[in-house]
C-alpha atoms as a PDB file:
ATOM      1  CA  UNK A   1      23.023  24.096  39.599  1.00  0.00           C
ATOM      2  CA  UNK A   2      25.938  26.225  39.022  1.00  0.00           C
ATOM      3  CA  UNK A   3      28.952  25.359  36.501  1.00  0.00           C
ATOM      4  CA  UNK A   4      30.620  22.817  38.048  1.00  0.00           C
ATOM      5  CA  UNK A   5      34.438  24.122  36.946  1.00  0.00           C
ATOM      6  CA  UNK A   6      34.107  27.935  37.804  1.00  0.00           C
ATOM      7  CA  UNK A   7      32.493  27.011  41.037  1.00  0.00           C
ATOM      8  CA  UNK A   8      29.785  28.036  43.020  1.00  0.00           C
ATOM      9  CA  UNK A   9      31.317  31.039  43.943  1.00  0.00           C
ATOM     10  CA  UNK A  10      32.115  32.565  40.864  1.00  0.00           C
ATOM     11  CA  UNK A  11      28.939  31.982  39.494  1.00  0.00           C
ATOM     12  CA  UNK A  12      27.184  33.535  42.645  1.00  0.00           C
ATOM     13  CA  UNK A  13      29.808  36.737  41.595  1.00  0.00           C
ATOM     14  CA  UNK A  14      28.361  36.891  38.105  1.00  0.00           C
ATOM     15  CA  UNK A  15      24.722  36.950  39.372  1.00  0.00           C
ATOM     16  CA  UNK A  16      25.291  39.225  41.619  1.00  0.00           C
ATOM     17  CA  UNK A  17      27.141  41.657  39.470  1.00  0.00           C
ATOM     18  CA  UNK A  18      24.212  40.599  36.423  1.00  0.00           C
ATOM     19  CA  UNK A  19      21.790  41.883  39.271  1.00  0.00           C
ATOM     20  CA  UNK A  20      24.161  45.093  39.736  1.00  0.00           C
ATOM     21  CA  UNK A  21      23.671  46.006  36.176  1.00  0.00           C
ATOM     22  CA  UNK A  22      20.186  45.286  35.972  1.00  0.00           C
ATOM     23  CA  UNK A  23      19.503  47.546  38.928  1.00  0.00           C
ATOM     24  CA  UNK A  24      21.324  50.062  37.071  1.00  0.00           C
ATOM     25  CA  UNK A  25      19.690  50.018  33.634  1.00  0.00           C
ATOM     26  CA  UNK A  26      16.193  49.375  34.893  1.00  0.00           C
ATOM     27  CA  UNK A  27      16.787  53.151  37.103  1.00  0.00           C
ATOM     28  CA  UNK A  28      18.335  54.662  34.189  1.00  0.00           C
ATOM     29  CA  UNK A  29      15.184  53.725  31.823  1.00  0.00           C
ATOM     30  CA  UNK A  30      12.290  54.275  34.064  1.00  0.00           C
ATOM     31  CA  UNK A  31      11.947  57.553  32.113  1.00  0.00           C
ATOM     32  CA  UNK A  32      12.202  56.276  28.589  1.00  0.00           C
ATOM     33  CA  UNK A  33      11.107  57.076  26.210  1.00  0.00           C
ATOM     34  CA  UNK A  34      10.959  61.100  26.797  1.00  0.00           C
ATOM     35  CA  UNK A  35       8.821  61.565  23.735  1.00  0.00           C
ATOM     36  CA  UNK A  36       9.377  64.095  20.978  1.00  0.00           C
ATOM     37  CA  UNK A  37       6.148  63.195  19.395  1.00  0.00           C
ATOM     38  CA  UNK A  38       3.106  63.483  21.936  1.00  0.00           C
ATOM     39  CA  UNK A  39       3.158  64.272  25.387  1.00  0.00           C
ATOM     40  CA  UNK A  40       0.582  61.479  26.606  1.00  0.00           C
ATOM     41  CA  UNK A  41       3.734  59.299  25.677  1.00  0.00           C
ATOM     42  CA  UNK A  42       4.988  60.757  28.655  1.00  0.00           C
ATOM     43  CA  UNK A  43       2.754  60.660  31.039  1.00  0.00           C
ATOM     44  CA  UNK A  44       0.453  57.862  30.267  1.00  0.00           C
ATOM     45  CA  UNK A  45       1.751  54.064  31.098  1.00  0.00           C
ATOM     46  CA  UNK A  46       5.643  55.572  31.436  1.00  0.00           C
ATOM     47  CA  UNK A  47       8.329  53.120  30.433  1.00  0.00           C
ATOM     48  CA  UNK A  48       5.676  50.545  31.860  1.00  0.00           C
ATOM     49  CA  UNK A  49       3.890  50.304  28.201  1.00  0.00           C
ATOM     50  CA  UNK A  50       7.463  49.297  26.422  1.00  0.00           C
ATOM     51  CA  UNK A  51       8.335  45.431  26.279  1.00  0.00           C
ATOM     52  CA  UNK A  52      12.073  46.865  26.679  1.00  0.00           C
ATOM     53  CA  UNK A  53      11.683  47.994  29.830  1.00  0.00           C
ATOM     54  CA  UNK A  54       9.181  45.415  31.218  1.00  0.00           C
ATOM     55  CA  UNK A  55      12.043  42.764  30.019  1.00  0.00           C
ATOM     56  CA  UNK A  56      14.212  44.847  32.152  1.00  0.00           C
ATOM     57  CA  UNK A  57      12.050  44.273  34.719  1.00  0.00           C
ATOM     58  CA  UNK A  58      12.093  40.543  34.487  1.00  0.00           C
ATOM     59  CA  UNK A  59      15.790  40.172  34.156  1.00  0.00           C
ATOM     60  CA  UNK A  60      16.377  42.031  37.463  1.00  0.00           C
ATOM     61  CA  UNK A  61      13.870  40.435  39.696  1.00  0.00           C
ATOM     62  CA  UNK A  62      15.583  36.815  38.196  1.00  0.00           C
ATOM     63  CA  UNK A  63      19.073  37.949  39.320  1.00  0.00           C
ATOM     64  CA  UNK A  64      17.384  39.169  42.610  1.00  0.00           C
ATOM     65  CA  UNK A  65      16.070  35.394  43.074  1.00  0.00           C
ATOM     66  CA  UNK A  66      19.647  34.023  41.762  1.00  0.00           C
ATOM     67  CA  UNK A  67      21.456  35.957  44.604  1.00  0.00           C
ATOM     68  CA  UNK A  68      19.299  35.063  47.079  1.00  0.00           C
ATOM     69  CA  UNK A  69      19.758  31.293  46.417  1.00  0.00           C
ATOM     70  CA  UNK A  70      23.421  31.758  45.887  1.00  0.00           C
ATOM     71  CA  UNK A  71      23.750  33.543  49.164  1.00  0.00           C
ATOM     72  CA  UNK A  72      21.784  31.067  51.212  1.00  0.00           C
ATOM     73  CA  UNK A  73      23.950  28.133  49.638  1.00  0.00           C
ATOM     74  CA  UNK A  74      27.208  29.986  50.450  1.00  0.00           C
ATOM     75  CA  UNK A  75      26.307  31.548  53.595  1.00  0.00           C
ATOM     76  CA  UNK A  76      23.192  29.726  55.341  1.00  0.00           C
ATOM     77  CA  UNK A  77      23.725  26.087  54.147  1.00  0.00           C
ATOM     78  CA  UNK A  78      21.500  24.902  57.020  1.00  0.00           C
ATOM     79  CA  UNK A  79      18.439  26.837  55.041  1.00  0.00           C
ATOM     80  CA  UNK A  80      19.334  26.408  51.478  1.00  0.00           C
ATOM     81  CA  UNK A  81      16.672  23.131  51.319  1.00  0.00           C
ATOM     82  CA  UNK A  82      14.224  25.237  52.607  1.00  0.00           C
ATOM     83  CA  UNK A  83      14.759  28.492  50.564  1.00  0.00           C
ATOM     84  CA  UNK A  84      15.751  26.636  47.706  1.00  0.00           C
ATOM     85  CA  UNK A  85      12.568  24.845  47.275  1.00  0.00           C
ATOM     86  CA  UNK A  86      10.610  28.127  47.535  1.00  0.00           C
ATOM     87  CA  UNK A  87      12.800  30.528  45.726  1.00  0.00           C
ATOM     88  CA  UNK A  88      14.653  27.867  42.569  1.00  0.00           C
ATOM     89  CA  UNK A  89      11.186  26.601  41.194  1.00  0.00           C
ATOM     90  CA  UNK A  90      10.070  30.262  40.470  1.00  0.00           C
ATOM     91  CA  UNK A  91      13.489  31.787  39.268  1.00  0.00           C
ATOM     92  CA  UNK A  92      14.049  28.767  36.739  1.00  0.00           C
ATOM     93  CA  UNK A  93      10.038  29.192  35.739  1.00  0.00           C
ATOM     94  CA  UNK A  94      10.829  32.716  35.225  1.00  0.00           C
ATOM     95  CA  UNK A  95      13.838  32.319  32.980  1.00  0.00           C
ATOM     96  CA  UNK A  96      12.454  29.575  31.173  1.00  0.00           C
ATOM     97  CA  UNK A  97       8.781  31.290  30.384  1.00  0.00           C
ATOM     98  CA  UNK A  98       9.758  35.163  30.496  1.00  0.00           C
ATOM     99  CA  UNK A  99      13.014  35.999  30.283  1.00  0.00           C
ATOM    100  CA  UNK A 100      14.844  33.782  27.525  1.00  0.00           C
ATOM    101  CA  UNK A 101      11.764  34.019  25.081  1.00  0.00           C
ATOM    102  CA  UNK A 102      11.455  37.633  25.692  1.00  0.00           C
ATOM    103  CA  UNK A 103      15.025  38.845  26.319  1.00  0.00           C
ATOM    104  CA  UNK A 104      15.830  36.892  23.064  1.00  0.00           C
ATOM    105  CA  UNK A 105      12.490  38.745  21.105  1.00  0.00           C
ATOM    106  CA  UNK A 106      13.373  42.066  22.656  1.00  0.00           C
ATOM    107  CA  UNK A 107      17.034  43.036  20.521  1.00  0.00           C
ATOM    108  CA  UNK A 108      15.820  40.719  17.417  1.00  0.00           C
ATOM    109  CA  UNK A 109      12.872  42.341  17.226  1.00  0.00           C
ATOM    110  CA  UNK A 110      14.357  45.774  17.985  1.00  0.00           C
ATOM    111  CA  UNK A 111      17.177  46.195  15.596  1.00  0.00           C
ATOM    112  CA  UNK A 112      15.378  43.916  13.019  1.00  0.00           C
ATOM    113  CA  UNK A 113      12.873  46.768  12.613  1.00  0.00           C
ATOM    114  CA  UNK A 114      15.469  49.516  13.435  1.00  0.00           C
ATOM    115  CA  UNK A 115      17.409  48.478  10.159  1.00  0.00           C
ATOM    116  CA  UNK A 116      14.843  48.822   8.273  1.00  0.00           C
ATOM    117  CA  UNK A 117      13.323  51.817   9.164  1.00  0.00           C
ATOM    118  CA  UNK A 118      14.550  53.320  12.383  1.00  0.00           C
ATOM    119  CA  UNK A 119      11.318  55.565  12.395  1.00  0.00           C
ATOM    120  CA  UNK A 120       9.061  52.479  13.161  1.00  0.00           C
ATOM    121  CA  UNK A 121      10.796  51.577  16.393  1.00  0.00           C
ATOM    122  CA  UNK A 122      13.097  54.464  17.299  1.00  0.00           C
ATOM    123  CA  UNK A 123      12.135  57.419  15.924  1.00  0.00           C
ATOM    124  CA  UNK A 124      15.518  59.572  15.015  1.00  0.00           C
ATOM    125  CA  UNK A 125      14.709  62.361  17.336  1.00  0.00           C
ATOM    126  CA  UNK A 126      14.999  60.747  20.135  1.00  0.00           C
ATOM    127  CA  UNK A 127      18.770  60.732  19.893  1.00  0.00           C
ATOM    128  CA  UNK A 128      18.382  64.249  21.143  1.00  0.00           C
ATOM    129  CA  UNK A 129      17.034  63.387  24.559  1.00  0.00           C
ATOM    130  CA  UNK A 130      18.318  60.024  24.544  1.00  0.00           C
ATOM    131  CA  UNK A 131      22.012  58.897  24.614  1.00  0.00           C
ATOM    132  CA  UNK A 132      23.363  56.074  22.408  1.00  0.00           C
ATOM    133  CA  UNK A 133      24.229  54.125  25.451  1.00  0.00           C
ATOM    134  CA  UNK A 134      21.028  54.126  27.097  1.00  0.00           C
ATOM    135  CA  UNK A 135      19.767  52.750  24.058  1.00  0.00           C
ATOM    136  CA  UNK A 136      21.595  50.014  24.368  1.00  0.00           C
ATOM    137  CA  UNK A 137      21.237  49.548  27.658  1.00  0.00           C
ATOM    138  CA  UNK A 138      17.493  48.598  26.643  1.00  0.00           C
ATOM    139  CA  UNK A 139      18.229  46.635  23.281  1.00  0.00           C
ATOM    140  CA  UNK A 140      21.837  45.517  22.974  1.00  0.00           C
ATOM    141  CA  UNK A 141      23.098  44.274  26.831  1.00  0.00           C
ATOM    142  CA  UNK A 142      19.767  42.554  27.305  1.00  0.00           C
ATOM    143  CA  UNK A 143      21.636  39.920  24.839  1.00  0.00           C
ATOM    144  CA  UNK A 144      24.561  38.721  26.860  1.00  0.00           C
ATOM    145  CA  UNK A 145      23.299  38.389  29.826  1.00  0.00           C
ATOM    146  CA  UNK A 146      20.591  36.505  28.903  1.00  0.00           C
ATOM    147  CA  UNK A 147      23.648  33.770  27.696  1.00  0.00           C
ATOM    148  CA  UNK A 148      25.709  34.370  30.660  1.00  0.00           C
ATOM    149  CA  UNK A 149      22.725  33.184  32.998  1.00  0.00           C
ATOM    150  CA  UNK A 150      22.515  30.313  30.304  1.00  0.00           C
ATOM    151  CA  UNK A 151      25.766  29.275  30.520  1.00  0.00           C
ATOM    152  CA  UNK A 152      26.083  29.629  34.422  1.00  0.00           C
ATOM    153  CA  UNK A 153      23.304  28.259  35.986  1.00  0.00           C
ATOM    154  CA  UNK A 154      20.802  24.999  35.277  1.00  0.00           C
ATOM    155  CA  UNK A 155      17.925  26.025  34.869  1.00  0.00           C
ATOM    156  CA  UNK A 156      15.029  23.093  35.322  1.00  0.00           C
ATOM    157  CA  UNK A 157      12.767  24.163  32.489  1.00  0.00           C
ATOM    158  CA  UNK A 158       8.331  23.475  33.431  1.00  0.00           C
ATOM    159  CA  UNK A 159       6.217  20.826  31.529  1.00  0.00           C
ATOM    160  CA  UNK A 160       6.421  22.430  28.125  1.00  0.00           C
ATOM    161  CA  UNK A 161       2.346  23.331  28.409  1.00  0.00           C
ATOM    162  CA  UNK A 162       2.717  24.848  31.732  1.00  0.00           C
ATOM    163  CA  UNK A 163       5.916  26.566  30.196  1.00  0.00           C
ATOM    164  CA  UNK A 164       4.181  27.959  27.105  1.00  0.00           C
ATOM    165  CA  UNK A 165       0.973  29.070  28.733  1.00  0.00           C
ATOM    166  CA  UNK A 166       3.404  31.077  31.007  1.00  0.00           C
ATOM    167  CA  UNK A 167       4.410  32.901  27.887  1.00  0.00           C
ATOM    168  CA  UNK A 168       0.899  32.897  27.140  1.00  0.00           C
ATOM    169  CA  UNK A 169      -1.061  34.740  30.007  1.00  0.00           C
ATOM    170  CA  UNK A 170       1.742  37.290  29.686  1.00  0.00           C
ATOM    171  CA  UNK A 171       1.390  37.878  25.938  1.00  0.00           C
ATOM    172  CA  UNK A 172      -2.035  38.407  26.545  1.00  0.00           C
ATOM    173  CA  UNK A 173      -2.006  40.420  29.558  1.00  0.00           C
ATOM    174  CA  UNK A 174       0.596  42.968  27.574  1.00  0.00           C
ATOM    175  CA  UNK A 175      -1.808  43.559  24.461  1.00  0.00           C
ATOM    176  CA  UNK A 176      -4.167  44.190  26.470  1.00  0.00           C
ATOM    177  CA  UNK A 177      -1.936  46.746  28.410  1.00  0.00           C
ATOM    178  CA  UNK A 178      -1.099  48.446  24.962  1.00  0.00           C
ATOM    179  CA  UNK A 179      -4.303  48.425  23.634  1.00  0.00           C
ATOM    180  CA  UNK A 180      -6.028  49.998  26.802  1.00  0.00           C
ATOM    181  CA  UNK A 181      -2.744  52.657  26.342  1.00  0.00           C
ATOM    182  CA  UNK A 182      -4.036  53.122  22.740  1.00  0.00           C
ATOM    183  CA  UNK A 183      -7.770  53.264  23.788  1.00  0.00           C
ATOM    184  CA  UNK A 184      -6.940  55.631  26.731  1.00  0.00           C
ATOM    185  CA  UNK A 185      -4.381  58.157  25.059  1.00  0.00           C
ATOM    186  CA  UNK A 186      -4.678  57.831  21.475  1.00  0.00           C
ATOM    187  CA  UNK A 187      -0.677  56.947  20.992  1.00  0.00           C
ATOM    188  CA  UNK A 188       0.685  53.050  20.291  1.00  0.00           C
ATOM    189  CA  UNK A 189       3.566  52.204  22.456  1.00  0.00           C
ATOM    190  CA  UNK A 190       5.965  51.385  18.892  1.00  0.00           C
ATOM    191  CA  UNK A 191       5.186  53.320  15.969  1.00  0.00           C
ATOM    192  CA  UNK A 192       5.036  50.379  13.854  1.00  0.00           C
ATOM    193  CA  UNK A 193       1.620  49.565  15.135  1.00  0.00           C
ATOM    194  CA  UNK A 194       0.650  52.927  14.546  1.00  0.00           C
ATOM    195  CA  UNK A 195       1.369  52.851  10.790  1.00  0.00           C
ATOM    196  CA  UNK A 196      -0.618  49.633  10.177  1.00  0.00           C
ATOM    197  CA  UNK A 197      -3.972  48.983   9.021  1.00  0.00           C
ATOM    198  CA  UNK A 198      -6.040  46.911  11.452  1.00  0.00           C
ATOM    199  CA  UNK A 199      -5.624  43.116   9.701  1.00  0.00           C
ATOM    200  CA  UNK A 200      -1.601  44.604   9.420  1.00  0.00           C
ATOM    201  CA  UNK A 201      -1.277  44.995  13.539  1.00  0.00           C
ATOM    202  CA  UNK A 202      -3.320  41.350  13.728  1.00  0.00           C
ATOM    203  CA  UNK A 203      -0.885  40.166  11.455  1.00  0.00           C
ATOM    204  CA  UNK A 204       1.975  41.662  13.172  1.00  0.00           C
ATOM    205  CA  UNK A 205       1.710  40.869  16.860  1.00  0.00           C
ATOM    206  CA  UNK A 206       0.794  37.371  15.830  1.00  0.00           C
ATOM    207  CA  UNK A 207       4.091  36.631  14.307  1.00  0.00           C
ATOM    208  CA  UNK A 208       5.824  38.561  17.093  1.00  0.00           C
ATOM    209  CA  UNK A 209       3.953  36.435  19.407  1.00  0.00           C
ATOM    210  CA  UNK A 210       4.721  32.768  17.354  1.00  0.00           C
ATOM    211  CA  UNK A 211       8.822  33.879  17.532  1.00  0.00           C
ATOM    212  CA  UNK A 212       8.581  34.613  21.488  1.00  0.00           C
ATOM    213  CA  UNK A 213       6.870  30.940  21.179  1.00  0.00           C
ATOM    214  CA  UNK A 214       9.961  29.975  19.038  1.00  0.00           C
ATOM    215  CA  UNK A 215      12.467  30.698  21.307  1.00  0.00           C
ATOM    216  CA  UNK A 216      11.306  29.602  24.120  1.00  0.00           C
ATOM    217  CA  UNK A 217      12.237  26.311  22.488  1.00  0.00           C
ATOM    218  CA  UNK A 218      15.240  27.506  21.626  1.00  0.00           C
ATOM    219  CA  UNK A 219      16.194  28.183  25.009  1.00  0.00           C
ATOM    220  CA  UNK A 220      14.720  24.975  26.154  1.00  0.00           C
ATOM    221  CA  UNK A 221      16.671  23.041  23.876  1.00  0.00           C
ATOM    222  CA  UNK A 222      20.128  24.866  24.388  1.00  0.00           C
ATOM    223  CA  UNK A 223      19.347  24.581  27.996  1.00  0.00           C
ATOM    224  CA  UNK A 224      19.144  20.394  28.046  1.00  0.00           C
ATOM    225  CA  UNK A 225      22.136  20.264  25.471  1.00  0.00           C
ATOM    226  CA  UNK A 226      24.412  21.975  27.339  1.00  0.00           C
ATOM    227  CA  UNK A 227      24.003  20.904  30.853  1.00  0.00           C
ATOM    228  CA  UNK A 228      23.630  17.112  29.360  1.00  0.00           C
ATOM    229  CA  UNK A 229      26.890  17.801  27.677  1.00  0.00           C
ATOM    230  CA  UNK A 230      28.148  19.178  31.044  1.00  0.00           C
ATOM    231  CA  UNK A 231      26.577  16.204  33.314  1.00  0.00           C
ATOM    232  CA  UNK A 232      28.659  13.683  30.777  1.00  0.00           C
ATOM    233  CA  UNK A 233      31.604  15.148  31.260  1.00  0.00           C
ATOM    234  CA  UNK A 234      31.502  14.920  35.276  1.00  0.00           C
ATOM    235  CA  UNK A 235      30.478  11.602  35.544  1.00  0.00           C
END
């Protein structure tokens, strides 16, 4: 359901210029990070082993699925039943299981750390291969258009179990991913994990994990308040 005041029209503009910049930072980062360090960080996993890029990821193929509906509700309003009921279900499970918990985790996480020691997260020579902006790109945009999409579209959140063990089957999927990259290559895909003891990274990527769990709720919460709020007003 898009905002009622701007229109659907407007909010099928914002999606698709969301999806633009997605497109754009997602094919701007498929290289990061060009390691300094070790040159397996290169070549084994890619970009594909950083939560930053794989959040990327996310947020582009949801704008993909938002300008598809849009279009077919503007353009093909004969098929928007059908498409809809195919392509809404998955973009608003999506937003509600990957991309609000994680896009939320992703710049907390990452400039948390980064102020308090850069070297565990972004290691300070990699300002010499990578530009400020592309960092951002990665850590800082994420942010806002995560709210945009919050603010422009209703998104039907899952039953909160199916919701969570969403979350769930990725987290585990992911450390798994890492730890094979460890296993394999001998580097961690964050230097933080690489400069804690065993009980430390348990410690560590549970309470990483319990946040993502966190704000899923968040989102879930600011989701029903504000389109309630919004329903009351246009009835």
């Amino acid at each position: 359901m898009a905002v009622p005041l701007r229109g659907q029209r407007a909010a099928a503009l914002l999606h698709f210029l969301c999806f633009l910049w997605a497109v754009f930072a997602v094919s701007q980062n498929a290289g990061f990070p060009r390691s300094v360090r070790k040159e397996p960080d290169v070549t084994y996993g890619g970009s594909w082993k950083h939560l930053t890029f794989l959040n990327q990821v996310l947020q582009t193929i949801l704008y993909l699925l938002c300008v598809i509906s849009d279009t077919v509700a503007l353009c093909m309003p004969s098929l928007e039943k059908r498409v809809s009921s195919l392509v809404v279900p998955l973009r608003d499970f999506i937003f509600s299981s990957y991309v609000f918990p994680i896009g939320l985790f992703v710049p907390v996480a990452f400039w948390s750390l980064y102020l308090y020691d850069r070297e565990l997260v972004y290691p300070l020579q990699l300002d010499d291969v990578n530009p400020i902006w592309l960092n951002h790109t990665m850590h800082t945009t994420i942010l806002p258009l995560l709210f945009i999409e919050l603010f422009i579209c209703d998104h039907k959140y899952p039953r909160r179990c199916r919701g969570i063990l969403g979350l769930c089957a990725f987290a585990v999927v992911y450390l798994s991913w890492i730890m094979w990259v460890n296993h394999a290559s001998g580097i961690w895909a964050y230097p933080v994990l690489g400069v804690l003891s065993p009980l430390g990274r348990a410690v560590f990527i549970s309470i990483s994990f319990l946040i993502m769990v966190i704000f899923y709720f968040v989102g879930e919460q600011l989701t029903k308040r504000l389109w309630a709020k919004r329903k009351r007003k246009c009835t």
